[in-house]
Protein backbone atom coordinates (compact mmCIF):
# COMPACT_ATOMS: atom_id res chain seq x y z
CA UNK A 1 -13.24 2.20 -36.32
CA UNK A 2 -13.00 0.22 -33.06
CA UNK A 3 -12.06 3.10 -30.30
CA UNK A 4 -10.79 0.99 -28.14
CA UNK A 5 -8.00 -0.96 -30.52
CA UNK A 6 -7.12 2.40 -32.21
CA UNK A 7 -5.94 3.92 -28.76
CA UNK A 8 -3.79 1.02 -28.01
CA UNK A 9 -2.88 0.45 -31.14
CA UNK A 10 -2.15 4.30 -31.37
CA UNK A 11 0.10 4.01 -27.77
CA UNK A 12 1.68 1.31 -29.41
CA UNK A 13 3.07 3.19 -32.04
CA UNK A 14 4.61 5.60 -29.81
CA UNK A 15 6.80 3.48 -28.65
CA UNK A 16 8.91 3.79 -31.65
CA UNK A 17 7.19 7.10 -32.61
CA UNK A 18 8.73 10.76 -31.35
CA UNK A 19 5.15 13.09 -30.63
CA UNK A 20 4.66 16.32 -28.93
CA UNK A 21 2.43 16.37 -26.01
CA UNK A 22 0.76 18.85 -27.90
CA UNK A 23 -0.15 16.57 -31.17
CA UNK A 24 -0.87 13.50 -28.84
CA UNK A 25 -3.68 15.65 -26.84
CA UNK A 26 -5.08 16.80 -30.22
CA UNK A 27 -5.31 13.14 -31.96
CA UNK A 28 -7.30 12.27 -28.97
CA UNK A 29 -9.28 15.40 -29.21
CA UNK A 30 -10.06 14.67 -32.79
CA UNK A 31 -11.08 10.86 -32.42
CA UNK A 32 -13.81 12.00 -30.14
CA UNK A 33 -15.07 14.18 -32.47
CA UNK A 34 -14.76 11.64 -34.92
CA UNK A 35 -16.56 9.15 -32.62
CA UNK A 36 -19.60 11.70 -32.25
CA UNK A 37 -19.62 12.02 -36.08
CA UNK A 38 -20.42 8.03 -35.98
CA UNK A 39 -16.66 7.77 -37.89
CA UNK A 40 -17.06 9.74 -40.68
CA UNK A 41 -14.73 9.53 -43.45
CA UNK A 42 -13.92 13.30 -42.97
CA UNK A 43 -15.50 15.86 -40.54
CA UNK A 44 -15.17 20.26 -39.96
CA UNK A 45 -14.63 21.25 -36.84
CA UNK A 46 -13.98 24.49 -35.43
CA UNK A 47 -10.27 25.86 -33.94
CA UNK A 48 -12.71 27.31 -30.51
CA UNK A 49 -13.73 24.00 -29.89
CA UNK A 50 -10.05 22.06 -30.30
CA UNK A 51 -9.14 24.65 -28.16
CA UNK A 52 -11.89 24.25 -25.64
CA UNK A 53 -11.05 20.25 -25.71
CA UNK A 54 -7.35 20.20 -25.89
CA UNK A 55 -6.27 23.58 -23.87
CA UNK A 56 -3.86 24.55 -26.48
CA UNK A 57 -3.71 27.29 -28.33
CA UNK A 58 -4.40 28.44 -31.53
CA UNK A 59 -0.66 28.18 -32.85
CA UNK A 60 -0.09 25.29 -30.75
CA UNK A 61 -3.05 23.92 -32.75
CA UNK A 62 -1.60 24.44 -36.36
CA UNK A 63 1.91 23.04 -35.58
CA UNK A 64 0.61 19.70 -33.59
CA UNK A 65 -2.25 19.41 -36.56
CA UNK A 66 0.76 19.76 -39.10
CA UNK A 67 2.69 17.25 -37.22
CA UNK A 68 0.26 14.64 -37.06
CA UNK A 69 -0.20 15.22 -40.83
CA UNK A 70 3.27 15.15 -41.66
CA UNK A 71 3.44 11.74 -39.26
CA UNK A 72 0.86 10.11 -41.47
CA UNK A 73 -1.99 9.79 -38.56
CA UNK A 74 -4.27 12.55 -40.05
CA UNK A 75 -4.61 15.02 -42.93
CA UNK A 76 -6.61 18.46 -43.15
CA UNK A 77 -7.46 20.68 -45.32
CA UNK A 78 -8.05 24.56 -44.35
CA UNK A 79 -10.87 26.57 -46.32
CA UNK A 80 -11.88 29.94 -47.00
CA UNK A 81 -13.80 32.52 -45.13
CA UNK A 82 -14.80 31.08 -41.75
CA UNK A 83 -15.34 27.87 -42.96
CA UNK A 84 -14.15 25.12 -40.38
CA UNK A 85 -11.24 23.22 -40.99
CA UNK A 86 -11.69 19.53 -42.63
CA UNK A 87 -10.18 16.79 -40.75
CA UNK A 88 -9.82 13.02 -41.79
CA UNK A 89 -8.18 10.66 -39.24
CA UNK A 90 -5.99 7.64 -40.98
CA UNK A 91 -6.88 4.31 -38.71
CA UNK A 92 -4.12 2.61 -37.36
CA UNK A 93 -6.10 -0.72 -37.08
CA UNK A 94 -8.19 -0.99 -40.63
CA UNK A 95 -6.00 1.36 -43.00
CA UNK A 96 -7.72 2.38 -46.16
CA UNK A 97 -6.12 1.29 -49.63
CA UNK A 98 -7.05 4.48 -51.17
CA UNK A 99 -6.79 7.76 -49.13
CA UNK A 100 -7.75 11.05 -50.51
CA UNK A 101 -6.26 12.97 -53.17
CA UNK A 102 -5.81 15.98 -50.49
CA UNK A 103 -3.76 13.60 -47.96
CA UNK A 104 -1.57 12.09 -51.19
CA UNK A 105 -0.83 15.44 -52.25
CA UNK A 106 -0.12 16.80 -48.86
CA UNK A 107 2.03 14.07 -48.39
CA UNK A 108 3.94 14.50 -51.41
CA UNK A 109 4.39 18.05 -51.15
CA UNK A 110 5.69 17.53 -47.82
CA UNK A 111 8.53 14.69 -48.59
CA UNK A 112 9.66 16.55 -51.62
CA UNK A 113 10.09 19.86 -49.20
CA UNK A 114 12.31 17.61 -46.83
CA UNK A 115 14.07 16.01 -49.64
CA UNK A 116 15.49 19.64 -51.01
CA UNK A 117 15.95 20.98 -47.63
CA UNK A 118 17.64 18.11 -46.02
CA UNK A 119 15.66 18.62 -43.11
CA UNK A 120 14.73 14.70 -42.40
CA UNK A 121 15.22 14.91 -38.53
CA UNK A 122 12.10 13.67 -36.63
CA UNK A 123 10.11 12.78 -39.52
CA UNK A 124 8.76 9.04 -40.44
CA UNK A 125 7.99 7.55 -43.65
CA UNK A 126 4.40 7.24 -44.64
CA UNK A 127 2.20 4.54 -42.74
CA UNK A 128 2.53 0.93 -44.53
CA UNK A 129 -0.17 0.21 -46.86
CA UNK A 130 -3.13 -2.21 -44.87
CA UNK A 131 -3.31 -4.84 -42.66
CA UNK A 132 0.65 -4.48 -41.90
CA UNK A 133 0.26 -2.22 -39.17
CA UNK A 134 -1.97 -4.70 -37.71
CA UNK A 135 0.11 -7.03 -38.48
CA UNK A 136 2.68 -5.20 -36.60
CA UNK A 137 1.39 -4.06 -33.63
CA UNK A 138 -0.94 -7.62 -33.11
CA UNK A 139 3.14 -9.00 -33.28
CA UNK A 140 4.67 -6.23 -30.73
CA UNK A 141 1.71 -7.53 -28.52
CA UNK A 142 2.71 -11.05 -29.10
CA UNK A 143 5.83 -11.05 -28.30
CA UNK A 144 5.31 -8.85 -24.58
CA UNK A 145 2.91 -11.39 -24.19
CA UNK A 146 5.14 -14.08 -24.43
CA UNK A 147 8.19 -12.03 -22.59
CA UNK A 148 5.74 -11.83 -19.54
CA UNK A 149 4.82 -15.41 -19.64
CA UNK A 150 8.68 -16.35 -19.64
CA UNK A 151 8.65 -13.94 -16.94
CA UNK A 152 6.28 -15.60 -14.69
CA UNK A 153 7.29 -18.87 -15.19
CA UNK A 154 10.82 -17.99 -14.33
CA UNK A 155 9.79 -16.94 -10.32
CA UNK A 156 8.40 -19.75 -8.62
CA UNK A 157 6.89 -19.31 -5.14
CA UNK A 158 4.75 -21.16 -2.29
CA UNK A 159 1.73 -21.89 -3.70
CA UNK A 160 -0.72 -20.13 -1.58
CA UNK A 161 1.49 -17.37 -2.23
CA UNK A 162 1.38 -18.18 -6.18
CA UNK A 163 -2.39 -18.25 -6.31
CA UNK A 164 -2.29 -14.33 -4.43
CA UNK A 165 0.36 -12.91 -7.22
CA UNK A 166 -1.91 -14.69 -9.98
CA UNK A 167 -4.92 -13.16 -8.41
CA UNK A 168 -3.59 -9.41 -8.12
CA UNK A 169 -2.68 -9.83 -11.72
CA UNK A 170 -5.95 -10.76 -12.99
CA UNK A 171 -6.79 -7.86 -10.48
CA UNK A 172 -4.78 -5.80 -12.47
CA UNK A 173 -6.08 -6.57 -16.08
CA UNK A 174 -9.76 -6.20 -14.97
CA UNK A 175 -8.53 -2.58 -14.26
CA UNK A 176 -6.91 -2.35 -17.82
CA UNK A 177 -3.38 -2.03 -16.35
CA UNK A 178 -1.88 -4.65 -17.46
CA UNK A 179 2.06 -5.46 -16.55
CA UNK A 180 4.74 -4.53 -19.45
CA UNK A 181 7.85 -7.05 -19.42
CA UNK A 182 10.26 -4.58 -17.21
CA UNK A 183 7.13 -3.79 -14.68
CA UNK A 184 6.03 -6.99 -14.39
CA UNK A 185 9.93 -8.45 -13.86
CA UNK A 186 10.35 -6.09 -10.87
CA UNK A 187 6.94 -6.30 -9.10
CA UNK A 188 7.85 -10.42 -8.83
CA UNK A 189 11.47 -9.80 -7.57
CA UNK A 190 10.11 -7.29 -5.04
CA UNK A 191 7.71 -9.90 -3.80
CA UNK A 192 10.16 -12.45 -3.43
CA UNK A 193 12.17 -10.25 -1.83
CA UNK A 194 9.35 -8.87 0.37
CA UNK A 195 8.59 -12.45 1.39
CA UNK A 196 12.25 -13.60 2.33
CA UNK A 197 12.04 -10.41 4.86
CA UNK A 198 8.58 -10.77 6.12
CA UNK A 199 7.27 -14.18 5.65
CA UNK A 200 4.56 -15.53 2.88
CA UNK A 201 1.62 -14.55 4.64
CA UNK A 202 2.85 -10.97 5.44
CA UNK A 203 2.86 -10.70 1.51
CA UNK A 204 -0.16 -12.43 1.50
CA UNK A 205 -2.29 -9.88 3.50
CA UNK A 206 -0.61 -6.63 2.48
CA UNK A 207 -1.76 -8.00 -1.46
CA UNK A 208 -5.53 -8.67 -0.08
CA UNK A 209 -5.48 -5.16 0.83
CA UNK A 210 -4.67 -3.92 -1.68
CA UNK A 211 -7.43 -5.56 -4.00
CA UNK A 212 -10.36 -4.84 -1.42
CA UNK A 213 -9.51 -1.17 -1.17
CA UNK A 214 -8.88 -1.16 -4.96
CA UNK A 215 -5.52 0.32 -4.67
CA UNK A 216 -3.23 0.92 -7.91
CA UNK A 217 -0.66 -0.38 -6.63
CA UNK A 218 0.86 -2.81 -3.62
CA UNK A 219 1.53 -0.73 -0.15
CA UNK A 220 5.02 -2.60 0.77
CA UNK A 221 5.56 -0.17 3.63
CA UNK A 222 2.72 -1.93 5.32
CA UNK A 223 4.31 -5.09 5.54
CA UNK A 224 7.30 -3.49 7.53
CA UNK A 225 4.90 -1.32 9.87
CA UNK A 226 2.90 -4.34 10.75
CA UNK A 227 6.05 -6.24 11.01
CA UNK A 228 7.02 -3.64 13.77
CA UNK A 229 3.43 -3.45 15.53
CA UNK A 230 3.78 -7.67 16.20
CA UNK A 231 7.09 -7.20 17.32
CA UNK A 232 7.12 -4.34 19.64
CA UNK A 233 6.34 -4.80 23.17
CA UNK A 234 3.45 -2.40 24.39
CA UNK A 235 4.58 0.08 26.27
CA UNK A 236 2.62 0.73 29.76
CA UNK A 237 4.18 1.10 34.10
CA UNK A 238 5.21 -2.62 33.68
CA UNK A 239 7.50 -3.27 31.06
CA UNK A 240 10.94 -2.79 32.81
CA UNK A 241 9.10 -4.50 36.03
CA UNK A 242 11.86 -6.21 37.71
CA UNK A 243 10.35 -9.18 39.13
CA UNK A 244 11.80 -10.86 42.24
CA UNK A 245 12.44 -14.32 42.16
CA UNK A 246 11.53 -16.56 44.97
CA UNK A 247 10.92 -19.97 46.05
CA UNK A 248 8.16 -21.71 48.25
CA UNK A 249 11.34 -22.95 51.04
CA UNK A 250 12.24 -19.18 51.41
CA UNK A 251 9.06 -17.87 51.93
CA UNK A 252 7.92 -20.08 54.33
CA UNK A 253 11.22 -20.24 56.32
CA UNK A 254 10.93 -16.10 56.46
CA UNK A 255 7.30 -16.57 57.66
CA UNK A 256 8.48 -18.93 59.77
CA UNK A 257 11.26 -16.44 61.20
CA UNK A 258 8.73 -13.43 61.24
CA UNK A 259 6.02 -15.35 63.67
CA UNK A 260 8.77 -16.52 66.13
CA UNK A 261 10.19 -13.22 66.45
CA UNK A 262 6.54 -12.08 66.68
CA UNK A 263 5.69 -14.10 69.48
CA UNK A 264 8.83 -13.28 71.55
CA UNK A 265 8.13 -9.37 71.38
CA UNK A 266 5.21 -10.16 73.93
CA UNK A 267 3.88 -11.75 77.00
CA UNK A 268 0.64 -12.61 78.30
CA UNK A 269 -0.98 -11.80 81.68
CA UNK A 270 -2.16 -14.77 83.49
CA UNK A 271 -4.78 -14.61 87.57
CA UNK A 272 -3.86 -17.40 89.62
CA UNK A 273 -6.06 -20.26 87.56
CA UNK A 274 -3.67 -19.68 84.42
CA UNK A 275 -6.28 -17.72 82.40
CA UNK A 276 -4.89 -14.55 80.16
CA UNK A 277 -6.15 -11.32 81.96
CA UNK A 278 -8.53 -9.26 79.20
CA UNK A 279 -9.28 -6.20 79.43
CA UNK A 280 -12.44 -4.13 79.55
CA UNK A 281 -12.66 -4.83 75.66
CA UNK A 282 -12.13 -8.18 76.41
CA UNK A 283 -8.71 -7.83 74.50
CA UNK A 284 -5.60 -10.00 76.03
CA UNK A 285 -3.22 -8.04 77.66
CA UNK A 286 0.05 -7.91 76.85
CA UNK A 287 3.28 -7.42 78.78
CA UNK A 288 6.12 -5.96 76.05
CA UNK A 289 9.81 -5.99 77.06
CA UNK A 290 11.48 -3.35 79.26
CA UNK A 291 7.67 -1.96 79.80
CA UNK A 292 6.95 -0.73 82.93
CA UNK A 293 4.80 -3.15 85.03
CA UNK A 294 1.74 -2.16 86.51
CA UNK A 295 1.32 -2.24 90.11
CA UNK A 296 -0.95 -5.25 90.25
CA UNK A 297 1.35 -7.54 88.24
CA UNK A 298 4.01 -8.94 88.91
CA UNK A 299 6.56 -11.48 87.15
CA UNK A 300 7.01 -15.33 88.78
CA UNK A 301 9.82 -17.33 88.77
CA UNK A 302 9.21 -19.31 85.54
CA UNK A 303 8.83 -15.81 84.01
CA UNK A 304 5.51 -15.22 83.11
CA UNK A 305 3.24 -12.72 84.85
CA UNK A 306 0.29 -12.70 87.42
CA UNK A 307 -2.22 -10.53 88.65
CA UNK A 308 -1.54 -10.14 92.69
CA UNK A 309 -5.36 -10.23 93.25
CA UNK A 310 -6.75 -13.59 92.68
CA UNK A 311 -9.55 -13.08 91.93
CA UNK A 312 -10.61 -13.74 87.83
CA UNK A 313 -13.30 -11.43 87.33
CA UNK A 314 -11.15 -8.35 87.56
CA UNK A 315 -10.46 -6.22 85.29
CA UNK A 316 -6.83 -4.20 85.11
């Protein structure tokens, strides 16, 4: 047996197939012990260790084992004493012509029960005889196969953008999760979608992270919260800053207004030769309006004031 194409083959089944969570956990239970064996036709295994393996218990053992029997996946045969249990698993992929008489008889047994009790509900037919169930499922595959190529082909997008979606889905069967037709339908509308909000190379990046931090899946919700982070102003003391406006011609006329009223809030002091009286700092002194004049100056006609000592070296 191939392990591989007997578990996919085996999911395949069940999606026409009615199983118990119970029986599927023990059919995988039992094709790792059949695996150790090397695939032995049949094999004994103890109820402790399907037990240990599965979780289940005991009566939850017999009625999944005698479901998977009755379904046409195994058959078993109990035996005396505390002898082990002897399994034989029926291969979905390479079905044998011949089975054993214990599986026939089982089988038999078991329709002919159903047949006088009328109770048919929930129970298949026996497998198909071999190669048709390969047949089968290699067909089911086919035909998803060509559903998701019809798929793909019907959503057509910018072509950076088309090598990205090919890319995470090449991503995606490395990882053995490959797209079924209704999956694969909505993950391209979604991206279309997302990209008519957002923009193509929103998409683009939120997909690239996705496959370098080996995600299962795409993180949408990042495209809209880095949508919002290039949008939104930062907020600091400045953003509802009114600023003034102002032009060159105002700004120099008010300088021009603020120096001439500057220069008309004081007078200098003058001696007799014209020269601006300093004082002992050797700052200019300054005569301010209604202040009261020293007694050494005085204010001349033209209205600017002297010292009444003439002589240049002194110092008020």
């Amino acid at each position: 047996m191939n392990y591989i194409l007997e578990i996919k083959a085996f999911y395949d089944w069940l999606e026409v197939n009615q199983l118990s969570t119970s029986a599927i956990v023990l059919w995988h239970a039992l094709m790792h012990i059949a695996n150790k064996t090397g695939w032995q036709d049949t094999f004994t295994v103890a109820i402790v260790v399907l037990s240990t393996k599965t979780g289940l218990e005991k009566q939850a053992i017999y009625r999944a084992r005698t479901m998977l029997q009755n379904k046409g996946l195994i058959s078993f045969r109990t035996r005396t004493g505390k002898q082990s249990t002897l399994y034989q698993i029926h291969s979905f992929v390479s079905l044998k012509e011949t089975q054993t008489n214990t599986q026939t008889n089982t089988q038999t047994d078991t329709i002919n029960k159903q047949n006088k009790t009328k109770q048919n509900d929930g129970i298949n037919p026996p497998l198909p005889p071999e190669g048709k169930v390969q047949q089968a499922a290699q067909g089911e595959e086919k035909t998803k196969q060509q559903q998701c190529r019809e798929i793909r082909n019907s959503f057509v997008y910018p072509p950076e953008l088309q090598k990205k979606v090919n890319e995470w889905l090449r991503y995606k069967k490395e990882k053995r999760q490959d797209y079924q037709p209704t999956g694969l339908r909505r993950l391209l509308a979604q991206i279309q979608n997302e990209c008519a909000k957002y923009g193509e190379q929103a998409v683009i990046d939120v997909i690239d992270m996705a496959i370098a931090n080996n995600y299962q899946g795409i993180l949408w919700e990042k495209v809209m919260q880095n949508e919002k982070s290039q949008t939104a102003p930062k907020q600091n003391r400045f953003v509802n800053y009114k600023q003034r406006e102002r032009n060159w011609n105002d700004i120099e006329k008010l300088a021009k207004e603020r120096l001439k009223n500057s220069s008309s809030d004081f007078d200098f002091a003058y001696d007799k030769d014209g020269h601006i009286l300093r004082d002992e700092n050797n700052t200019p002194i300054k005569i301010y309006p209604n202040q009261e004049l020293p007694s050494n100056i005085v204010k001349s006609e033209n209205g600017k004031y002297y010292i009444k000592i003439c002589d240049t070296q002194e110092i008020l």
